[in-house]
C-alpha atoms as a PDB file:
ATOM      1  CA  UNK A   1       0.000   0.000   0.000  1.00  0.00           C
ATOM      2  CA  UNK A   2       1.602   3.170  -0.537  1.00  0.00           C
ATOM      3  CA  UNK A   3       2.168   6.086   1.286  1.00  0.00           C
ATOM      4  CA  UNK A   4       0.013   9.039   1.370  1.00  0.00           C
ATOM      5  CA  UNK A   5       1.537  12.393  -0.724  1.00  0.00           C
ATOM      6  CA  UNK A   6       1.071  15.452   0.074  1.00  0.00           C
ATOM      7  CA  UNK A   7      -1.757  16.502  -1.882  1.00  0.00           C
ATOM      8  CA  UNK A   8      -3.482  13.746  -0.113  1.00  0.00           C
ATOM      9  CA  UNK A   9      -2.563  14.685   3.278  1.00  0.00           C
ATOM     10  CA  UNK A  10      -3.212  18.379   2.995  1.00  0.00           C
ATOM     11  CA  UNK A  11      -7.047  17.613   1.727  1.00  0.00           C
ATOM     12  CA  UNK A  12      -7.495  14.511   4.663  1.00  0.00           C
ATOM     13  CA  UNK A  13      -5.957  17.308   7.050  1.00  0.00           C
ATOM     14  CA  UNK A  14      -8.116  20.110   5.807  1.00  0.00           C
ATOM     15  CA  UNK A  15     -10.988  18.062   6.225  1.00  0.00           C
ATOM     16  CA  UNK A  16     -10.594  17.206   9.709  1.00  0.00           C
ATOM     17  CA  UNK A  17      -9.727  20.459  10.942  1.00  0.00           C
ATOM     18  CA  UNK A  18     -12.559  22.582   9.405  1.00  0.00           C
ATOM     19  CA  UNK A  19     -14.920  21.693  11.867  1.00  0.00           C
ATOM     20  CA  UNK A  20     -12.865  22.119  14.816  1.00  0.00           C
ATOM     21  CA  UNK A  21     -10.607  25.672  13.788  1.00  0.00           C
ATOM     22  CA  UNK A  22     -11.997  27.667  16.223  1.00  0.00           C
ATOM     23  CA  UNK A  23     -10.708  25.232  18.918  1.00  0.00           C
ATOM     24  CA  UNK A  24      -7.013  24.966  17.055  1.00  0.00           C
ATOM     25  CA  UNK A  25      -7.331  28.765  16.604  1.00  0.00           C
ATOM     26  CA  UNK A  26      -7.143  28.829  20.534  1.00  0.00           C
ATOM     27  CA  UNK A  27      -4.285  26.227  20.644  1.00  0.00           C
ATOM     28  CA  UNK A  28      -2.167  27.785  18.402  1.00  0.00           C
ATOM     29  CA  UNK A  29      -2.562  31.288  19.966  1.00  0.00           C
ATOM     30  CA  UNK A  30      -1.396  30.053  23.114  1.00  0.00           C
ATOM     31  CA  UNK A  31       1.737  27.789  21.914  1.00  0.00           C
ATOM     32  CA  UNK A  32       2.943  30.915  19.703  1.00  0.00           C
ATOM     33  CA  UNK A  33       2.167  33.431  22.663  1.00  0.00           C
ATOM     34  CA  UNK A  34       4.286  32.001  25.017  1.00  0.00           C
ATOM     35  CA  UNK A  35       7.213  30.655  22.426  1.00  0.00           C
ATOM     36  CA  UNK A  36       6.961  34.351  21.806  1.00  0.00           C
ATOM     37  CA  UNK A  37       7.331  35.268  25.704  1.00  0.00           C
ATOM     38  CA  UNK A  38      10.196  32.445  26.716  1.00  0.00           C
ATOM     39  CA  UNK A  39      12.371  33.415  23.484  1.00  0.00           C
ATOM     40  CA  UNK A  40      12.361  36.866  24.677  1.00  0.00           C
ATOM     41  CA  UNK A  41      12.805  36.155  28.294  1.00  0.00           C
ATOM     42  CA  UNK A  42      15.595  33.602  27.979  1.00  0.00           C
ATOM     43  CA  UNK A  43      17.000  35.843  25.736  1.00  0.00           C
ATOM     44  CA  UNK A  44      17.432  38.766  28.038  1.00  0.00           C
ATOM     45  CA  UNK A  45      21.150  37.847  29.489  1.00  0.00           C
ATOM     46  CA  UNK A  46      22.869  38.443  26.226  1.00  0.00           C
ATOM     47  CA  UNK A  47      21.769  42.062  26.950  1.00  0.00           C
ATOM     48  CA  UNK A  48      24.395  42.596  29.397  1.00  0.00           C
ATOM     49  CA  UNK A  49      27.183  40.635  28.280  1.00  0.00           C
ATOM     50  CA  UNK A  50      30.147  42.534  25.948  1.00  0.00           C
ATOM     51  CA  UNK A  51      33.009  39.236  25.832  1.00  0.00           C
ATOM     52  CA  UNK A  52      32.980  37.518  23.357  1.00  0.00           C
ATOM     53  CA  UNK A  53      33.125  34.311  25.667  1.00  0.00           C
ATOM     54  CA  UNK A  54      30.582  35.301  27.981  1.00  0.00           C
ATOM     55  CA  UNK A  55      28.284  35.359  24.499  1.00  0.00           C
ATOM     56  CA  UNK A  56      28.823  32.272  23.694  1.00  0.00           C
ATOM     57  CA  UNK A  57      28.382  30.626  26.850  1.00  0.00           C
ATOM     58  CA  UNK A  58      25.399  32.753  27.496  1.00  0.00           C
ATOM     59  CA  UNK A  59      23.909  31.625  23.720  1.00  0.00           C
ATOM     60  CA  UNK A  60      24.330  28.327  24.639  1.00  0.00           C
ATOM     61  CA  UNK A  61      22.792  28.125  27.780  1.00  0.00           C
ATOM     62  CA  UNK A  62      20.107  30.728  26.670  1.00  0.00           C
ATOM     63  CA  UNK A  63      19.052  29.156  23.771  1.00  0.00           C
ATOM     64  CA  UNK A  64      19.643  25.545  24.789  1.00  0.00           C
ATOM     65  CA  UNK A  65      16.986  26.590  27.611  1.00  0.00           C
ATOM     66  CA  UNK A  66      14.446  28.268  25.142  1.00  0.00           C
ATOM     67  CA  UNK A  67      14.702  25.344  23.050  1.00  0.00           C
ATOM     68  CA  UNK A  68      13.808  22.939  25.909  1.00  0.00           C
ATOM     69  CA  UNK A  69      10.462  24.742  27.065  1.00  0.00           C
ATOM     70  CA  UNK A  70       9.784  25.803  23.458  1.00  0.00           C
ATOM     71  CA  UNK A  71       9.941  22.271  22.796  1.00  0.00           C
ATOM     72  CA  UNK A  72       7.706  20.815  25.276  1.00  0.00           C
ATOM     73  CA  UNK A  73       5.297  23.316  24.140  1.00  0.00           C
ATOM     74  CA  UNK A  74       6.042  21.770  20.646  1.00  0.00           C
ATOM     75  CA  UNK A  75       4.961  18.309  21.886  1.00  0.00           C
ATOM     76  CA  UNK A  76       1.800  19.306  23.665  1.00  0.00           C
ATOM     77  CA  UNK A  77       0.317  21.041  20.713  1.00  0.00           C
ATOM     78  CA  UNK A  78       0.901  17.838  18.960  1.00  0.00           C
ATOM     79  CA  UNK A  79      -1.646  15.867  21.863  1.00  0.00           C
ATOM     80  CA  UNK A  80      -4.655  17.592  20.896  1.00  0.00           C
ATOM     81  CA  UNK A  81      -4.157  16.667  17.202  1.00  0.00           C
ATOM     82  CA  UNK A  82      -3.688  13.020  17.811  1.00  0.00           C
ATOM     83  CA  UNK A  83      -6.611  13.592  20.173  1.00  0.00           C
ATOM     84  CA  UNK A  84      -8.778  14.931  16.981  1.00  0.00           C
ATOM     85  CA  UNK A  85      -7.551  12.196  14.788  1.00  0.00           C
ATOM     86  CA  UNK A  86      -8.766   9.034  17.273  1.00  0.00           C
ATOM     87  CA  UNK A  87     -12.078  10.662  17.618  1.00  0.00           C
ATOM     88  CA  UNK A  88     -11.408  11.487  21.250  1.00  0.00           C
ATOM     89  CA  UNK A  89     -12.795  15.097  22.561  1.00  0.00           C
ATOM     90  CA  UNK A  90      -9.566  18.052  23.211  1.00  0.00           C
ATOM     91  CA  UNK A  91      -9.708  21.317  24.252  1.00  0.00           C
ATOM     92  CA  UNK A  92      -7.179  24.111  24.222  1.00  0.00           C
ATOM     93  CA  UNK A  93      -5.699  23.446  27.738  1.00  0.00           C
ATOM     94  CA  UNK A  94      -4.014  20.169  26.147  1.00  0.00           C
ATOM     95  CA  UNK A  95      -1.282  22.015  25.203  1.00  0.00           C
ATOM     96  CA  UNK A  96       0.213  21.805  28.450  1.00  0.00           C
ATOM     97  CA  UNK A  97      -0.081  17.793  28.976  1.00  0.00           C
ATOM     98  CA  UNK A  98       3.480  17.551  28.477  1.00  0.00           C
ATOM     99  CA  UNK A  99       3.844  19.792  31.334  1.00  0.00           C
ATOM    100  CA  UNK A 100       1.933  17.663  34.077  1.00  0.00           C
ATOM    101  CA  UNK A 101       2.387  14.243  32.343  1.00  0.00           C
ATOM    102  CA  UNK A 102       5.440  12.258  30.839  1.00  0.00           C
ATOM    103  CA  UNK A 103       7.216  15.994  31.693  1.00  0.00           C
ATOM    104  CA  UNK A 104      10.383  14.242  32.669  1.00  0.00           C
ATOM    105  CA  UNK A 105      10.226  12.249  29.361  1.00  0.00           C
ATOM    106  CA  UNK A 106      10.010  15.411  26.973  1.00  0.00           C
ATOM    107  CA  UNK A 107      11.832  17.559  28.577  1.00  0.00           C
ATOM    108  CA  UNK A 108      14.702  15.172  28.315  1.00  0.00           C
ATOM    109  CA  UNK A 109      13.652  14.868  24.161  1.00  0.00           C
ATOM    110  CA  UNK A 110      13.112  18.454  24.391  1.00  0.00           C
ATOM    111  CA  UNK A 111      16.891  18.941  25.511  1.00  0.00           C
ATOM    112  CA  UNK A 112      18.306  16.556  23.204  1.00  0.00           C
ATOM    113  CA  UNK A 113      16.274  18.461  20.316  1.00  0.00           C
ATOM    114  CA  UNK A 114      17.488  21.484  21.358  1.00  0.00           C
ATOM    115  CA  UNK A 115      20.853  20.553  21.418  1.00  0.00           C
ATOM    116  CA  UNK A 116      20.409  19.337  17.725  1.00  0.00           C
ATOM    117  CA  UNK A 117      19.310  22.666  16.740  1.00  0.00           C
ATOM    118  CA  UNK A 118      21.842  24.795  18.980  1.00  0.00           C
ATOM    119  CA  UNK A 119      25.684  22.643  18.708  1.00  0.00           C
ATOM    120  CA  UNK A 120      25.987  22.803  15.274  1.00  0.00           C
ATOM    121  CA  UNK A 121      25.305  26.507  14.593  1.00  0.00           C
ATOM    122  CA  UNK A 122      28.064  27.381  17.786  1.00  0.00           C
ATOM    123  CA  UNK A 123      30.535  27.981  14.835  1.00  0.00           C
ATOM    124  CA  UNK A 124      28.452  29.941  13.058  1.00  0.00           C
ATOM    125  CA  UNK A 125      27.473  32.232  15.852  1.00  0.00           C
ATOM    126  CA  UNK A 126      30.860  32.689  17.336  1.00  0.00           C
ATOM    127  CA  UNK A 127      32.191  33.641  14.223  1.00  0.00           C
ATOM    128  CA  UNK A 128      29.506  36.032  12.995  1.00  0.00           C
ATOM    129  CA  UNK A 129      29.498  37.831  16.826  1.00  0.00           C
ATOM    130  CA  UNK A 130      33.025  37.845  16.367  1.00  0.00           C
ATOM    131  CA  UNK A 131      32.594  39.801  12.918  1.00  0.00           C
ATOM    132  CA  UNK A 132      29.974  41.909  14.885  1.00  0.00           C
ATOM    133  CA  UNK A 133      32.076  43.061  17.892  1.00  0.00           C
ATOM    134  CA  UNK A 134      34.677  44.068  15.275  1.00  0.00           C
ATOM    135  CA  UNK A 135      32.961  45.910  13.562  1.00  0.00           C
ATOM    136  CA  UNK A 136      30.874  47.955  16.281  1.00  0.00           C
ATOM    137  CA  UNK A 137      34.717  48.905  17.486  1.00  0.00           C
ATOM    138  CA  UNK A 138      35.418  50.136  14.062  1.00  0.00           C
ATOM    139  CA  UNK A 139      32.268  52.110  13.591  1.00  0.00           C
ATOM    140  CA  UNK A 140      32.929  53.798  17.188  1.00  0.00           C
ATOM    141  CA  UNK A 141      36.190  54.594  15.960  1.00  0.00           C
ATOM    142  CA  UNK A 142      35.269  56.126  12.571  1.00  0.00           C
ATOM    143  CA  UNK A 143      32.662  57.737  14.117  1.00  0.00           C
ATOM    144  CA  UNK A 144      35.431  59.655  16.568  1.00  0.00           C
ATOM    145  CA  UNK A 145      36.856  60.478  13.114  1.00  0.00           C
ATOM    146  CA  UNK A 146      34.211  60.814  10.093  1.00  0.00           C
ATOM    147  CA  UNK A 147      36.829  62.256   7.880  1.00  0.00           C
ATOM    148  CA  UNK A 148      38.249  59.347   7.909  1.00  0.00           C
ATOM    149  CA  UNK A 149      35.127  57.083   7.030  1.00  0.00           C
ATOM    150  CA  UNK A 150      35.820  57.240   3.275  1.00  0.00           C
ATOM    151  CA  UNK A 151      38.974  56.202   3.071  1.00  0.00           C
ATOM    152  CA  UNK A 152      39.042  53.429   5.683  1.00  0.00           C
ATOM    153  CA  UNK A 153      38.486  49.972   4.461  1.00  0.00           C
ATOM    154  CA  UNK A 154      37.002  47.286   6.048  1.00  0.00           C
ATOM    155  CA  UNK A 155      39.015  45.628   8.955  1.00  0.00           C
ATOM    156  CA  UNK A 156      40.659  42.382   7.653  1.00  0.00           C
ATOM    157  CA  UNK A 157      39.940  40.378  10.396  1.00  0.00           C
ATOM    158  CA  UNK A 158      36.130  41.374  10.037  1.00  0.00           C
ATOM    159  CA  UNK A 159      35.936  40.375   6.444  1.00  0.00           C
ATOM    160  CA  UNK A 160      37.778  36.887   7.521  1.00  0.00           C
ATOM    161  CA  UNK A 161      35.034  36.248  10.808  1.00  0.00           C
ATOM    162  CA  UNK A 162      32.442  36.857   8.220  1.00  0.00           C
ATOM    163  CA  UNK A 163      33.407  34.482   5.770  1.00  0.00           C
ATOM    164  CA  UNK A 164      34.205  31.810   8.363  1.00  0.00           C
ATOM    165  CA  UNK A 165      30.717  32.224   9.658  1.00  0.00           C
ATOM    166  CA  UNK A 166      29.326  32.036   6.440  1.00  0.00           C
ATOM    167  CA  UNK A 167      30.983  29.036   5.703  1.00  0.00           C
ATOM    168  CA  UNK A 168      30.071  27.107   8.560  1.00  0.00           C
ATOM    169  CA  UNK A 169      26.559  27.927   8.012  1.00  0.00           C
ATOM    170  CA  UNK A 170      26.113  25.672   5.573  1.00  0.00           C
ATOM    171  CA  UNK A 171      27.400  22.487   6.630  1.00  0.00           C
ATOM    172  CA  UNK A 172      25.272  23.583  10.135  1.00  0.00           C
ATOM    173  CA  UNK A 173      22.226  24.382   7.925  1.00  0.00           C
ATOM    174  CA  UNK A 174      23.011  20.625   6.329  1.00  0.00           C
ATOM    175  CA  UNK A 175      23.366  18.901   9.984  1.00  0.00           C
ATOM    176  CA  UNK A 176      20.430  19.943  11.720  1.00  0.00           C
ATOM    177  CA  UNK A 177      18.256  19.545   8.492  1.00  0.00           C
ATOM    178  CA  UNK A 178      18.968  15.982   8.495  1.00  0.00           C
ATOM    179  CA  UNK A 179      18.906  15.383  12.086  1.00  0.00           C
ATOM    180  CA  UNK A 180      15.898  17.392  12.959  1.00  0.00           C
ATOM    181  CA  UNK A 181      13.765  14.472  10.215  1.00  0.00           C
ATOM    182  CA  UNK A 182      15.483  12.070  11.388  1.00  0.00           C
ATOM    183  CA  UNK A 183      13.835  12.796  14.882  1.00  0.00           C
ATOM    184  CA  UNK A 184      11.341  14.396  13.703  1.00  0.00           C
ATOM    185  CA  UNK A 185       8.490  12.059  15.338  1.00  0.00           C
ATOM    186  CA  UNK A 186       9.391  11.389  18.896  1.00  0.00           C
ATOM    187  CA  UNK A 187       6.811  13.329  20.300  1.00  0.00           C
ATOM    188  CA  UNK A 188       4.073  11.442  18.529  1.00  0.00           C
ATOM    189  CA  UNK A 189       5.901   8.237  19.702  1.00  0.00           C
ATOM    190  CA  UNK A 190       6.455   9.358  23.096  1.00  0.00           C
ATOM    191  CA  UNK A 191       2.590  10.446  23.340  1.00  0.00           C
ATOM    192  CA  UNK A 192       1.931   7.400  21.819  1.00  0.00           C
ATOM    193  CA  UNK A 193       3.865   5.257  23.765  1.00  0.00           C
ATOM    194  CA  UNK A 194       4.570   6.403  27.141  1.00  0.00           C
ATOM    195  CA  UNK A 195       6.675   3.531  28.146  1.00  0.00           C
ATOM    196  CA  UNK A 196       9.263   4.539  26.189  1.00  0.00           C
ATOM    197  CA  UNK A 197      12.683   6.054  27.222  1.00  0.00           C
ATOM    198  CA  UNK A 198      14.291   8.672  25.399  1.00  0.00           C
ATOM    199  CA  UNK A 199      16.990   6.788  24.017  1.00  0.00           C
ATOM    200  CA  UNK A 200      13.927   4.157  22.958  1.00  0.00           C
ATOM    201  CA  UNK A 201      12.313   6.731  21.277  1.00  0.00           C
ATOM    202  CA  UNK A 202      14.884   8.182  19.284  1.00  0.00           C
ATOM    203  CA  UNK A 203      15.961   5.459  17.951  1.00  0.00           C
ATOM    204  CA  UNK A 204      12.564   4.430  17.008  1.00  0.00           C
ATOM    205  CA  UNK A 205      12.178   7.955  15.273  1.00  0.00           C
ATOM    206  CA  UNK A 206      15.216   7.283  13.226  1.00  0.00           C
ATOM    207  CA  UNK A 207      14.050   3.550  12.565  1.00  0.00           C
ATOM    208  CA  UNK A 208      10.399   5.093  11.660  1.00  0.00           C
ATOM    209  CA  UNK A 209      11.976   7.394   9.200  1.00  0.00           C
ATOM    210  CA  UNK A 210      14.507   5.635   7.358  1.00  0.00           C
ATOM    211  CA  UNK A 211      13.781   6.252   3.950  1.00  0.00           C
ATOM    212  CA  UNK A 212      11.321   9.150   4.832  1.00  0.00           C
ATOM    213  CA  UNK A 213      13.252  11.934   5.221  1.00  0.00           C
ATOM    214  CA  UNK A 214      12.803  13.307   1.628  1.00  0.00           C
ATOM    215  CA  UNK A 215       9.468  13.009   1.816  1.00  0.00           C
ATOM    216  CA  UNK A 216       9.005  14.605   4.928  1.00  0.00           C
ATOM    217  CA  UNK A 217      11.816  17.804   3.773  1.00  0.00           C
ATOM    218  CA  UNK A 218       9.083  17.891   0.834  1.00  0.00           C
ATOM    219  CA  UNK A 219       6.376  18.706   2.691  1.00  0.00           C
ATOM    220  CA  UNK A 220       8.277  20.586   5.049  1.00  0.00           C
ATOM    221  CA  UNK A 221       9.301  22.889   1.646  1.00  0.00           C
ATOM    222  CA  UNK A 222       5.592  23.095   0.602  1.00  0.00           C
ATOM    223  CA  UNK A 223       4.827  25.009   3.429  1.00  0.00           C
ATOM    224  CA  UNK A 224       7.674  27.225   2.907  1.00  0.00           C
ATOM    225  CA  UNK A 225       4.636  29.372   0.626  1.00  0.00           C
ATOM    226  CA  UNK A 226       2.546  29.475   3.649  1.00  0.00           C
ATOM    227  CA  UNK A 227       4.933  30.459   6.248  1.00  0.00           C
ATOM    228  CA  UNK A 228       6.021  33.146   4.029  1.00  0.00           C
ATOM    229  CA  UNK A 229       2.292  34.323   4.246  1.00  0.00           C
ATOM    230  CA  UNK A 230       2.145  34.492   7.973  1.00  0.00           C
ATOM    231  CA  UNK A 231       5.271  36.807   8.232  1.00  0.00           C
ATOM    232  CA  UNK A 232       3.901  38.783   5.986  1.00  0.00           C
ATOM    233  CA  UNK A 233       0.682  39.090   7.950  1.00  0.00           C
ATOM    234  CA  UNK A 234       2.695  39.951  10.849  1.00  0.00           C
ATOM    235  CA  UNK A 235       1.921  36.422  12.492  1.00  0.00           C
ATOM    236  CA  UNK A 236      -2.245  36.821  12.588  1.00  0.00           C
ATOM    237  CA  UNK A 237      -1.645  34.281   9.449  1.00  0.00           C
ATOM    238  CA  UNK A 238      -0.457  31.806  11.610  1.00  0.00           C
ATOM    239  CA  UNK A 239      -3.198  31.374  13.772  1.00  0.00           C
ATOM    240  CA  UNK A 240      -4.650  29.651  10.963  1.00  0.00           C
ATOM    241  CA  UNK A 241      -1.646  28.323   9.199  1.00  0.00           C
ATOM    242  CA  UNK A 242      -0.212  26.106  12.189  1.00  0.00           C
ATOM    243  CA  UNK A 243      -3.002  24.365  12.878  1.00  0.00           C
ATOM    244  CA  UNK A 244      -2.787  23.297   9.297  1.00  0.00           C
ATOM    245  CA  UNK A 245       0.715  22.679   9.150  1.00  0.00           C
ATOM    246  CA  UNK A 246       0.322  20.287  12.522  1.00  0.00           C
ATOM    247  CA  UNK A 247      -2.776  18.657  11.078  1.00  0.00           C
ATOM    248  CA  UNK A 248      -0.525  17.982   8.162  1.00  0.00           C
ATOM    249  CA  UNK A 249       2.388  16.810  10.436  1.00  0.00           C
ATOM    250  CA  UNK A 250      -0.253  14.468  12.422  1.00  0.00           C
ATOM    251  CA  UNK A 251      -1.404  12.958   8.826  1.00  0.00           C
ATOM    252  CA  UNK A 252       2.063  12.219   8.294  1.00  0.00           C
ATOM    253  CA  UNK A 253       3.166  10.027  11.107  1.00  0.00           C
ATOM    254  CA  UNK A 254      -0.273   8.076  11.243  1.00  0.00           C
ATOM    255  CA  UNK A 255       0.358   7.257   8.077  1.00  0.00           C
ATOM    256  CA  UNK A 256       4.070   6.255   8.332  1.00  0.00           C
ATOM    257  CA  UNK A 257       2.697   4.106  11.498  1.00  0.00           C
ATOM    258  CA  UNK A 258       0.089   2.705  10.087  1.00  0.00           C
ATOM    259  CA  UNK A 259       1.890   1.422   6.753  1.00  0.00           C
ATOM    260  CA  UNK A 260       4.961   0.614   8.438  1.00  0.00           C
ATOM    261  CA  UNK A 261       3.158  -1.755  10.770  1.00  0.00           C
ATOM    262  CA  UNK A 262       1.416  -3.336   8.234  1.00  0.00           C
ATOM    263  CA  UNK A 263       4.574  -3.922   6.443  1.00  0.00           C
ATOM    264  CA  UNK A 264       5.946  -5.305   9.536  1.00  0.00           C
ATOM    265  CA  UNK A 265       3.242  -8.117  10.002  1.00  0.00           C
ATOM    266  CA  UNK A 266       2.660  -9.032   6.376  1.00  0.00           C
ATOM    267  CA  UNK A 267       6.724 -10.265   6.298  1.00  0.00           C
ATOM    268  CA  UNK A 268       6.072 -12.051   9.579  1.00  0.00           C
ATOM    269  CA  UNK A 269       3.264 -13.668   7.750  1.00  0.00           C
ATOM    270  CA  UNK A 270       4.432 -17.909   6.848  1.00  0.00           C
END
């Protein structure tokens, strides 16, 4: 039996939202509000930090942090949709399950997600701050002396932090890309199965999407369009556009689940 494309899942997961938005409208106002109000409150150490040490540690820690609770957040909204899908009634409070059951659990996937997302960009970032320190000395300085602004080039060693950071950005970009599907479905799995450890449920993400990955990057690029519409709407948009994009998501991994058990038992099958 194949697997479900895109097209497919977008109309089954428009279909089983519709009657239901105003209740995902809620859910997805409350996950974005408070991503919105831990990123800015986790970020508010870097304000007060000038070394370029202190920055990274403090971008580490910071973000690794953020990533964690924004995480968990990430998982809950995901209980109400597999809620929706077995029939079973939900309400907008769900989104917080993760944080009075199995919270040990996903905050421990959480961490190691957020760690995925964080290590591999620490080249990146110390690089580019680097480039940024540098050049907020030389503007201070050429602003001591603007007859001299003209004539100044660019600091060397700016120009080199840039193009290391740049560089690095890539193979980072390439890292967490393939990582982040790899894992992509151990919340469902850990909601699913409660049982599991993290370490189980990791590996049975990567087991679950061997040979899924492009598909999933696909989808993940057809919403690229839609994403683009809720910047531009200032983030109202996405009121409506993450519920769709997680209805999607949800469509995804019951379908992987569903085939890939069937595949299982038929080759047990005499």
């Amino acid at each position: 039996m194949p697997y479900m494309t895109y097209t497919q899942l977008k109309n089954s997961a428009n279909m089983r939202i519709k009657p239901v938005m105003g209740t995902l409208i809620g859910v997805a106002a409350i996950q974005i509000g408070l991503t919105f109000v831990i990123t800015q409150v986790t970020s508010i150490p870097s304000l007060f930090t000038t070394s370029l040490g202190l920055m990274m540690v403090v971008f580490f820690l910071s973000t690794t942090l953020s990533g964690t609770l924004t995480g968990m957040l990430d998982a809950g909204i995901r209980y109400p949709f597999l809620k929706l899908y077995c029939g079973h009634p939900f309400s907008a409070g769900d989104v917080f399950h993760t944080f009075t059951a199995r919270t040990k659990t996903c905050a421990g996937l959480s961490f190691v997600m957020s760690l995925i997302n964080t290590v591999p960009l620490l080249p990146f970032y110390y690089f580019f701050t680097r480039f940024g320190l540098i050049m907020q000395e030389f503007s201070m300085a050429m602003f001591s002396s603007p007859a001299k602004i003209a004539t100044t080039p660019l600091p060397t060693e700016a120009l080199t932090s840039l193009t290391i950071a740049l560089f690095c950005l890539t193979p980072a970009l390439i890292v967490t890309t393939i990582l982040g599907l790899a894992y992509s479905q151990v919340y469902y799995l850990m909601l699913d199965f409660p049982a599991y450890s993290v370490r189980q449920l990791l590996k049975n993400s990567r087991l679950l999407m061997r040979g899924h990955k492009g598909r999933l990057f696909y989808i993940h690029v057809c919403f690229l369009p839609l994403l683009l519409l809720g910047a531009l709407s200032c983030g109202i948009g996405m009121l409506w556009i993450s519920p769709f994009i997680y209805a999607v998501e949800t469509e995804f991994y019951l379908d992987l689940v569903t085939k890939r058990s069937l595949q299982i038992h038929s080759a047990r099958r005499p």
